[in-house]
Protein backbone atom coordinates (compact mmCIF):
# COMPACT_ATOMS: atom_id res chain seq x y z
CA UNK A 1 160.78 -232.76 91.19
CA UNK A 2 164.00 -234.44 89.51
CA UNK A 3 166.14 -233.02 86.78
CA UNK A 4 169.03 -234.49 85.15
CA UNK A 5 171.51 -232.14 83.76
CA UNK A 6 174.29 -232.63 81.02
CA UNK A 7 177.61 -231.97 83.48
CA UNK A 8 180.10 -231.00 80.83
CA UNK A 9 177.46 -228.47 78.61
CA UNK A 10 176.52 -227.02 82.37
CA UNK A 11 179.81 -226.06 82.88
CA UNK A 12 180.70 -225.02 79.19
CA UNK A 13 177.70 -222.55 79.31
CA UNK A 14 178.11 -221.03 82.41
CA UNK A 15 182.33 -220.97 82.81
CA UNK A 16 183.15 -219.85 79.87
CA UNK A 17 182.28 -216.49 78.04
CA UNK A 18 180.07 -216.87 75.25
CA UNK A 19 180.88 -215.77 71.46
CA UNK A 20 180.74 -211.55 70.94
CA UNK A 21 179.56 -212.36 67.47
CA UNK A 22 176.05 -214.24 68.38
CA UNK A 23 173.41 -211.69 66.85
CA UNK A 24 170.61 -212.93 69.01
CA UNK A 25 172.76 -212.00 71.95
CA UNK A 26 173.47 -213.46 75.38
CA UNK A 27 170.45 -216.56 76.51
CA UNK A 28 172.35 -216.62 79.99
CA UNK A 29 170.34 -214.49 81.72
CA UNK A 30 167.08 -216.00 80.16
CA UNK A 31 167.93 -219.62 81.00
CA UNK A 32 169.11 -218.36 84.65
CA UNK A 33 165.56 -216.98 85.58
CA UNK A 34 164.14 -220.26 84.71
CA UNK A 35 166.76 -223.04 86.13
CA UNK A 36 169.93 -220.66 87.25
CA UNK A 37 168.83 -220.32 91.49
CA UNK A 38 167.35 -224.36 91.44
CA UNK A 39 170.66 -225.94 89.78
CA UNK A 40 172.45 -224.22 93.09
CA UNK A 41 170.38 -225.41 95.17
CA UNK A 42 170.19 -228.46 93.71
CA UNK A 43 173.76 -228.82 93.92
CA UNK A 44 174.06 -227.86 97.42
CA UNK A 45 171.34 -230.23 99.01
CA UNK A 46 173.19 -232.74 96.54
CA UNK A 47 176.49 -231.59 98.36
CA UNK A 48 174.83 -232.05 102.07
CA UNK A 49 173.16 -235.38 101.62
CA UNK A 50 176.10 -237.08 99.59
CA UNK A 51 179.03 -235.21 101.29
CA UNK A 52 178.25 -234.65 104.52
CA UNK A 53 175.51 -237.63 104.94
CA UNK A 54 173.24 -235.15 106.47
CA UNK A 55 169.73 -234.86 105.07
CA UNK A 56 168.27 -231.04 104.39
CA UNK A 57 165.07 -229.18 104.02
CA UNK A 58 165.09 -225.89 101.71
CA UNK A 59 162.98 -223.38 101.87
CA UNK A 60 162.35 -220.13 99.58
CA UNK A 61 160.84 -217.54 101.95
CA UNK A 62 163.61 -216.28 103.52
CA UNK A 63 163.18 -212.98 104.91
CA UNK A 64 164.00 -209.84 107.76
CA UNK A 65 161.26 -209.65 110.87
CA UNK A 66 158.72 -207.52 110.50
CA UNK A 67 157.52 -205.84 106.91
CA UNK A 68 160.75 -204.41 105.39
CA UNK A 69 164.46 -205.37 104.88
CA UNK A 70 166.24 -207.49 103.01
CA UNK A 71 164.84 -210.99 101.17
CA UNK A 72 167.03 -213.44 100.50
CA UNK A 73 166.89 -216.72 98.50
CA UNK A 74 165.97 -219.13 101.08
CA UNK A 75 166.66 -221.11 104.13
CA UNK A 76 168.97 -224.43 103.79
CA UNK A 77 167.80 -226.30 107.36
CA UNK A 78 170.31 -228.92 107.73
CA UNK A 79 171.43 -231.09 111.19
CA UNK A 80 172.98 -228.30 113.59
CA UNK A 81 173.00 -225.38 111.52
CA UNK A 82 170.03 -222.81 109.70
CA UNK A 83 171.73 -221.73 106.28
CA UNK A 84 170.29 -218.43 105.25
CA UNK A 85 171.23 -218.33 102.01
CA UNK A 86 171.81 -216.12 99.06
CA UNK A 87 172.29 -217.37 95.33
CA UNK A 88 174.09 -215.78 93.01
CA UNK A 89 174.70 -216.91 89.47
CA UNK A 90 177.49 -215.24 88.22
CA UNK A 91 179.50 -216.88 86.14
CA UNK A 92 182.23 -216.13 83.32
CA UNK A 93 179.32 -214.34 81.19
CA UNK A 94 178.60 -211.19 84.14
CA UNK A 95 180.31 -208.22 84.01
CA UNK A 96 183.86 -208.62 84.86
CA UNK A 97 183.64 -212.72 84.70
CA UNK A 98 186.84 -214.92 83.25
CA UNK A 99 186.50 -217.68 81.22
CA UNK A 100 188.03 -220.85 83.35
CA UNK A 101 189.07 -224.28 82.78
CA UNK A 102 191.61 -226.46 84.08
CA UNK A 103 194.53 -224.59 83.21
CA UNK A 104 193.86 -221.60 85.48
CA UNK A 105 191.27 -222.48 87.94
CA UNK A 106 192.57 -221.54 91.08
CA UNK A 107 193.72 -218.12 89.66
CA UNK A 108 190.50 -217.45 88.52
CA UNK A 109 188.42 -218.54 91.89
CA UNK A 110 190.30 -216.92 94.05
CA UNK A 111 190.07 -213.65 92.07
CA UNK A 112 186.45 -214.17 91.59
CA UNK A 113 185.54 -214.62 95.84
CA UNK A 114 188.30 -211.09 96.08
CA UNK A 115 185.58 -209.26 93.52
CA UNK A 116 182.65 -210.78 94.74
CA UNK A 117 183.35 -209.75 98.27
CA UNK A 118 184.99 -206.21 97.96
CA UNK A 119 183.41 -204.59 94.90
CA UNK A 120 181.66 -201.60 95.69
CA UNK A 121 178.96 -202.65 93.22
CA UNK A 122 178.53 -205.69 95.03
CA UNK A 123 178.55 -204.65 98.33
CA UNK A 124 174.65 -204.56 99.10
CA UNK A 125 173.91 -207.93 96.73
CA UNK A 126 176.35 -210.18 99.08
CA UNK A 127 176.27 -208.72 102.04
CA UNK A 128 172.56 -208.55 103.22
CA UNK A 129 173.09 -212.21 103.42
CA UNK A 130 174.20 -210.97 107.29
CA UNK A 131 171.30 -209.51 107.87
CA UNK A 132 169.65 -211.70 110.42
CA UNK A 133 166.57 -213.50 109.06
CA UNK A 134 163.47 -214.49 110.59
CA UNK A 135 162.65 -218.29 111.43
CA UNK A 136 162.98 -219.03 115.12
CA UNK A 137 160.35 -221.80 114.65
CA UNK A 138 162.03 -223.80 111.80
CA UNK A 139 165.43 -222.92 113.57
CA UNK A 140 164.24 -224.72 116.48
CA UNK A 141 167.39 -224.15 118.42
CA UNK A 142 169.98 -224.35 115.44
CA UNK A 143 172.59 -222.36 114.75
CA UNK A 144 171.99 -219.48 112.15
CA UNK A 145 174.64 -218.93 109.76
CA UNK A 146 175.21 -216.92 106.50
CA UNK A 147 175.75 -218.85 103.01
CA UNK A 148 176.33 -217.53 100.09
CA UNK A 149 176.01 -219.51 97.03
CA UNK A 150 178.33 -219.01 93.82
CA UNK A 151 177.68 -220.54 90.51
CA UNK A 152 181.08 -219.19 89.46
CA UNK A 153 184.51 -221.42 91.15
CA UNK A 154 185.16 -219.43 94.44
CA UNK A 155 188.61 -219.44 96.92
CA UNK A 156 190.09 -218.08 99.22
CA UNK A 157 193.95 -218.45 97.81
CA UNK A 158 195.16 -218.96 94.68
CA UNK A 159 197.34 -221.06 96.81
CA UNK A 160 194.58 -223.54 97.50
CA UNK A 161 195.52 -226.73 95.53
CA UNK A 162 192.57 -228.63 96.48
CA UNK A 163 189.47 -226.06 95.93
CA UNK A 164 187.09 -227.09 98.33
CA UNK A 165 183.26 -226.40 97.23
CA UNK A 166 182.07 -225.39 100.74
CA UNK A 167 184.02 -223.52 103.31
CA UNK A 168 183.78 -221.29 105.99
CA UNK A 169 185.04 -217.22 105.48
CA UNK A 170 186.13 -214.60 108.18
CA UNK A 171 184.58 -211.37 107.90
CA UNK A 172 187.72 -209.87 109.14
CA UNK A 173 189.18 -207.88 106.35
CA UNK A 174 186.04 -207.76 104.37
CA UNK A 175 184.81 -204.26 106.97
CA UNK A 176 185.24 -201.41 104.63
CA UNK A 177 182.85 -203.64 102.44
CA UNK A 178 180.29 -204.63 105.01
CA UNK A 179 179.92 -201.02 105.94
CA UNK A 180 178.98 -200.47 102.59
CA UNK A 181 176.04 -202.46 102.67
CA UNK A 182 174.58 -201.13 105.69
CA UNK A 183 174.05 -204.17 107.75
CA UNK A 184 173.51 -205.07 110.85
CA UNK A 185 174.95 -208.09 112.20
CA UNK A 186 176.17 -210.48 114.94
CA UNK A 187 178.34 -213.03 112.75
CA UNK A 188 181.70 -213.43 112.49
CA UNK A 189 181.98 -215.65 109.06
CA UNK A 190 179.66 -216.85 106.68
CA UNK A 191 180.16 -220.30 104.58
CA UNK A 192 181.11 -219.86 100.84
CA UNK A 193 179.33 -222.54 98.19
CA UNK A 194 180.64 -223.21 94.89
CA UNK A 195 178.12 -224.92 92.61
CA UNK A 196 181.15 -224.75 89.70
CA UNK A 197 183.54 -226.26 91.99
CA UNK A 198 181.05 -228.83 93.51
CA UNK A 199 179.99 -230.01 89.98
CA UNK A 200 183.37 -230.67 88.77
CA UNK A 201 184.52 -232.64 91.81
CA UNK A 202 181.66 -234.98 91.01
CA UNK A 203 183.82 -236.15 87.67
CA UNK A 204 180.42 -237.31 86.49
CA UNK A 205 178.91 -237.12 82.79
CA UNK A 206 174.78 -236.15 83.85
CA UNK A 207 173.60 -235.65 87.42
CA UNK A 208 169.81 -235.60 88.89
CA UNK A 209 169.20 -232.87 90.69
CA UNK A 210 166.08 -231.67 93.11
CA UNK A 211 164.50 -228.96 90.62
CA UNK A 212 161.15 -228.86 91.66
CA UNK A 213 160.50 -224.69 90.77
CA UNK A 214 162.45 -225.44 87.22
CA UNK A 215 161.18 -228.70 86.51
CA UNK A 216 157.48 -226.70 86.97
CA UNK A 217 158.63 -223.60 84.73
CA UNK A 218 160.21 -225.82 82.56
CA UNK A 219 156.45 -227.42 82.36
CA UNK A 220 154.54 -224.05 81.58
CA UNK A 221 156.54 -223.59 78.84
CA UNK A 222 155.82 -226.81 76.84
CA UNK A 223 152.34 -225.98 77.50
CA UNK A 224 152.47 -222.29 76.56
CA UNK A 225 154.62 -223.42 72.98
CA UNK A 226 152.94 -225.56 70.14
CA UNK A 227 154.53 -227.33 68.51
């Protein structure tokens, strides 16, 4: 179920914007269906179990009662709180993404959450993570809260010397945005997850991660390619 990962080529191929002259084009969004939604979750049960010492259990049906409404990317059941949770892999290679490195980090996260949250185009991707989901029985009493899941470095200020990985937004100020998506909800602030962010706090050169869906897709194709 383990993968190790390469920290510094991670972050090279997903924070910063690859070469226009490539003829074969862009392998971003190729590699992302395969590994992209399992290295965030990897990182964030990594984050919960080594940062906050509490042990987690992810699942990947994550959905509205009944037949219809929105799906999201799973369920993150930790010690007092149910995480529904939405992935999303942007990074410096989606539309409007910024190269970043050192030099201009917290410029670039906090205009990457600002976009995220507020663009129009966006509006329905993020914000059906409010949307209440439906698992009263794994709940079992917990608190149900929104997370959304960045690749890309996140925050809230440029301001923010430190960058925290994981923290908690108000939806205050985000309305014209919300209405947008069409949701119906009862929260009041969702938690924000930086994989980016997370990674590079680590200051480590590989890291194992739980990958269980990419270590078996990752399988299929050494069997479906000879060698």
């Amino acid at each position: 179920m383990n993968l190790t990962v390469d920290t510094s080529a991670l972050l090279k191929f997903y924070d910063t914007e690859p070469s226009a002259s490539n003829e074969l084009g862009s392998s971003i969004s190729a590699i992302t269906g395969i590994i992209g939604e399992d290295i965030v979750f990897g990182l964030l049960r990594h984050f919960f179990e080594h940062e906050k010492k509490e042990h987690v259990e992810i699942l990947h049906k994550c959905k509205a009662p009944g037949s219809s409404g929105y799906r999201l990317d799973g369920w993150i059941l930790a010690k007092s709180h149910c995480y529904q949770t939405e992935v999303k892999n942007w990074c410096a290679s989606s539309l409007s993404g910024r190269s970043v490195d050192e030099s201009n980090l917290a410029e670039v996260a906090h205009y990457n959450l600002h976009h995220y949250l507020t663009c129009q185009r966006n509006s329905k991707k993020v914000w059906k993570v409010l949307q209440e989901m439906d698992q009263e029985q794994k709940c079992n009493g917990k608190e149900k809260s929104p997370l959304l899941a960045f690749w890309a470095p996140v925050a809230l200020s440029p301001q923010i010397t430190d960058l925290p990985p994981f923290f908690r937004c108000q939806l205050s100020g985000y309305e014209e945005s919300i209405a947008l998506a069409e949701v119906e909800h009862s929260f009041s602030e969702a938690w924000i997850f930086s994989a980016s962010l997370y990674l590079r706090s680590l200051n480590t050169p590989k890291l194992t991660l739980c990958m269980p869906r990419a270590k078996e897709r990752l399988k299929i194709m050494r069997d479906l390619i000879l060698k």
